[in-house]
Protein backbone atom coordinates (compact mmCIF):
# COMPACT_ATOMS: atom_id res chain seq x y z
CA UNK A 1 9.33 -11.33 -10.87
CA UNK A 2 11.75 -10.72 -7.92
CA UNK A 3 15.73 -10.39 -8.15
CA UNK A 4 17.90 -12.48 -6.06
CA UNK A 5 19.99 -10.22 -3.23
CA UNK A 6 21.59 -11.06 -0.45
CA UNK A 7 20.00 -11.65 2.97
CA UNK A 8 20.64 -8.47 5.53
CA UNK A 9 20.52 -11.18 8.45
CA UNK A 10 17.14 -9.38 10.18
CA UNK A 11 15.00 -10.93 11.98
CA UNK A 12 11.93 -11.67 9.62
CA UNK A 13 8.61 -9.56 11.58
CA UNK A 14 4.83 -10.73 11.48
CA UNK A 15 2.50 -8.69 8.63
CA UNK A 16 -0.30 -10.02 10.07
CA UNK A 17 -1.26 -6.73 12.42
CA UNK A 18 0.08 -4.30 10.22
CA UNK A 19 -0.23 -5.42 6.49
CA UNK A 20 -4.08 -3.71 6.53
CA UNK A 21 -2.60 -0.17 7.10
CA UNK A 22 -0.76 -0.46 3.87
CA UNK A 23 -4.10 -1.16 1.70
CA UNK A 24 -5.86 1.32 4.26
CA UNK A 25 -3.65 4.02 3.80
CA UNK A 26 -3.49 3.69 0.17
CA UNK A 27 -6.65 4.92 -0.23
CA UNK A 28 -7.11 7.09 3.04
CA UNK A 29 -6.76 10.67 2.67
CA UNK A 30 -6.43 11.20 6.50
CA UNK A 31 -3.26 8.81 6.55
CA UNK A 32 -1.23 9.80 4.23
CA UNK A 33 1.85 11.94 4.87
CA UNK A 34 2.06 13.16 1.60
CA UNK A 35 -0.33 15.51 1.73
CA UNK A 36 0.18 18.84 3.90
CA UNK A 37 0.42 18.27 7.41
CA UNK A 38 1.55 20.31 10.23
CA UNK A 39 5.18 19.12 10.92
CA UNK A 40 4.99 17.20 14.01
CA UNK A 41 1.55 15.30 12.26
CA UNK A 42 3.83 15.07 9.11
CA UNK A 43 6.83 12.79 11.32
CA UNK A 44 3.99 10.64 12.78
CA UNK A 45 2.56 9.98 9.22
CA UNK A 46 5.82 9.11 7.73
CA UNK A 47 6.88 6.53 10.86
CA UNK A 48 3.50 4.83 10.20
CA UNK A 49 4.28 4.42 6.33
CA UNK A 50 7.61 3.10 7.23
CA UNK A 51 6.03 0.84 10.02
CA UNK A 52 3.61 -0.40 7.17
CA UNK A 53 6.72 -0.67 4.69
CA UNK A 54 8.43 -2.54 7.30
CA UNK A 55 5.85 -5.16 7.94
CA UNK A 56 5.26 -5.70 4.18
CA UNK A 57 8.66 -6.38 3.77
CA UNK A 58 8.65 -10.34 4.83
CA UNK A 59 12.41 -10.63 4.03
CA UNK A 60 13.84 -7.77 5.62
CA UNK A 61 15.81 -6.85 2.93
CA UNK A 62 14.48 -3.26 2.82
CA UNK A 63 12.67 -3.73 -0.20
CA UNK A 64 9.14 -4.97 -1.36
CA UNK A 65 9.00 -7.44 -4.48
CA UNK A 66 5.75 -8.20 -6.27
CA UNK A 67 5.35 -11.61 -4.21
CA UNK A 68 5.39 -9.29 -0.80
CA UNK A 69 2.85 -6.86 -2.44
CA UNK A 70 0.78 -9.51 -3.23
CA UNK A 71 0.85 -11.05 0.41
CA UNK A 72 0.15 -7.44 2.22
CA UNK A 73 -2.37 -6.24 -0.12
CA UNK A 74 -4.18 -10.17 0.56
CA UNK A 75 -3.73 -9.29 4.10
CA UNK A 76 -4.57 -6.29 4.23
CA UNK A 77 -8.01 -6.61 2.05
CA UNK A 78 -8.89 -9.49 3.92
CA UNK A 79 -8.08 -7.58 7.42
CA UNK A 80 -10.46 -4.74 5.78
CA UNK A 81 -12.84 -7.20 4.41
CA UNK A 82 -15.03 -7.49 7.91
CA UNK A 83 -18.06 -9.01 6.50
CA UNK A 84 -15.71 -11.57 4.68
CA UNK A 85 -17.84 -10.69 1.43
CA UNK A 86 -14.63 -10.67 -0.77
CA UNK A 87 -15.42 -6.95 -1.63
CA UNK A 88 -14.63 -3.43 0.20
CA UNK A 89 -17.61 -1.09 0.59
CA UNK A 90 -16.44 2.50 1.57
CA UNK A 91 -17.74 1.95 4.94
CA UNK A 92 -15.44 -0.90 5.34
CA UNK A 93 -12.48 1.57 4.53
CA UNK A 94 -13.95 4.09 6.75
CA UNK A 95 -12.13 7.75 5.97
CA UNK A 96 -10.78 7.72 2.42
CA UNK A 97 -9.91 9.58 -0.86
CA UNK A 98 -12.97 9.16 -3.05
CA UNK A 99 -11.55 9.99 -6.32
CA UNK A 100 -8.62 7.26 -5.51
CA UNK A 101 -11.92 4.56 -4.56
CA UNK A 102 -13.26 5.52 -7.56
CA UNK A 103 -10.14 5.09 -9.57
CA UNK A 104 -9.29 1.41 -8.03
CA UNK A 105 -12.88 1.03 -8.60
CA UNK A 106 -12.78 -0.13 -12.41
CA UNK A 107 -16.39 -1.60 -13.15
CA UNK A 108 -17.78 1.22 -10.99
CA UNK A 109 -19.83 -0.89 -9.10
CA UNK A 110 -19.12 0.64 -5.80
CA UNK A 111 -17.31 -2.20 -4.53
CA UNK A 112 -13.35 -2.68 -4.55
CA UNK A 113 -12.88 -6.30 -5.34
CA UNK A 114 -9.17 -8.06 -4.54
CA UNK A 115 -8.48 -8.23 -8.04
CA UNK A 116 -9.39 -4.17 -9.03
CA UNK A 117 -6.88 -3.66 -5.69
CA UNK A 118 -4.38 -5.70 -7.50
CA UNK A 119 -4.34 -4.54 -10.81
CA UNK A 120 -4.37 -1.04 -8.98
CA UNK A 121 -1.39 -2.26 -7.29
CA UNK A 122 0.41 -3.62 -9.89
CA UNK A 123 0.51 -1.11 -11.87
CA UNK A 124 1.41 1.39 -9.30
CA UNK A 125 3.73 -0.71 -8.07
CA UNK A 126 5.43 -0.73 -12.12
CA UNK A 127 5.50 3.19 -12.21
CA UNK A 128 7.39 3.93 -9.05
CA UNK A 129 10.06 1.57 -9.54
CA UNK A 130 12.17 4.18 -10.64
CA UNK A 131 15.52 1.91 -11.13
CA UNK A 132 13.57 -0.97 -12.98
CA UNK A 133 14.73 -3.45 -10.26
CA UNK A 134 11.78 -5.23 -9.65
CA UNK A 135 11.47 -4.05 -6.53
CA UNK A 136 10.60 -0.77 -4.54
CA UNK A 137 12.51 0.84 -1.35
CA UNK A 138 11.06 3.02 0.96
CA UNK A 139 11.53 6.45 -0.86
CA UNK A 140 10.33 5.02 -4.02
CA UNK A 141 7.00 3.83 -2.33
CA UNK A 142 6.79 7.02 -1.53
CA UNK A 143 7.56 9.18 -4.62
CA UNK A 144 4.96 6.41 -6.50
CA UNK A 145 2.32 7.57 -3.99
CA UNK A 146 3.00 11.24 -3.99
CA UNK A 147 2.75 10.93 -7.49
CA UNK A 148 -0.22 8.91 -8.04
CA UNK A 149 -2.19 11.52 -4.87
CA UNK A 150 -1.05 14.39 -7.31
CA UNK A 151 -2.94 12.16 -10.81
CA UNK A 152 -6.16 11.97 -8.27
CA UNK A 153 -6.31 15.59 -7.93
């Protein structure tokens, strides 16, 4: 689904270390920065998101596409995935938001399979692209998961 821009000339970075922190802090309440956090906590939070953004972003362009979702959220469920089952169990996750597990969660099974995470994703990924570019930067990542922390409320 991508767009074609033009290459920034950065140095492309390995997601291999880093792409599970995206997944992981998708559903962990203790990672996020968007909820209240005393200000020096807050910072930290926010450079880890970026990190993660960072190392989801294969092409350095400053912007994640569906194809470089895809690739960190494989990563990163199969970097969460320790048993190699091809499902997460909430000890797997270890710390998280359990109204957001049980929202990814669709046949309520108690198991997050790669494609609930996906379609989870996906359609997250659809609502916070605010300029209908087919793509996200950093601030819309975030705005898409403030709002989607606020839904799970």
């Amino acid at each position: 689904m991508g767009i074609l821009r033009a290459a920034t000339g950065r140095r492309r970075r390995p997601t291999a270390m880093l792409a599970g922190a995206a997944l992981g802090a998708a559903l962990s309440a203790a990672a996020s920065p968007l909820r209240a956090q005393a200000p020096a906590a807050a910072g930290d939070a926010y450079a880890r998101e970026r990190l993660a953004f960072e190392a989801a972003d294969s092409d350095g362009d400053g912007l994640i596409d569906e194809a470089e979702l895809t690739r960190d959220a494989a990563v990163g469920f199969s970097t969460l995935d320790v048993d190699r089952d091809r499902r997460l169990t909430r000890a797997e996750l270890g710390e998280h938001d359990p109204k957001l597990f049980d929202r990814v969660d669709a046949d309520r099974d108690g198991v997050l399979t790669f494609p609930e995470v996906m379609r989870h994703k996906l359609a997250g990924f659809q609502a916070a692209d605010a300029d209908r570019d087919g793509a996200l930067g950093f601030e819309e990542m975030l705005a898409g998961a403030r709002r989607e922390l606020e839904e799970a409320k």
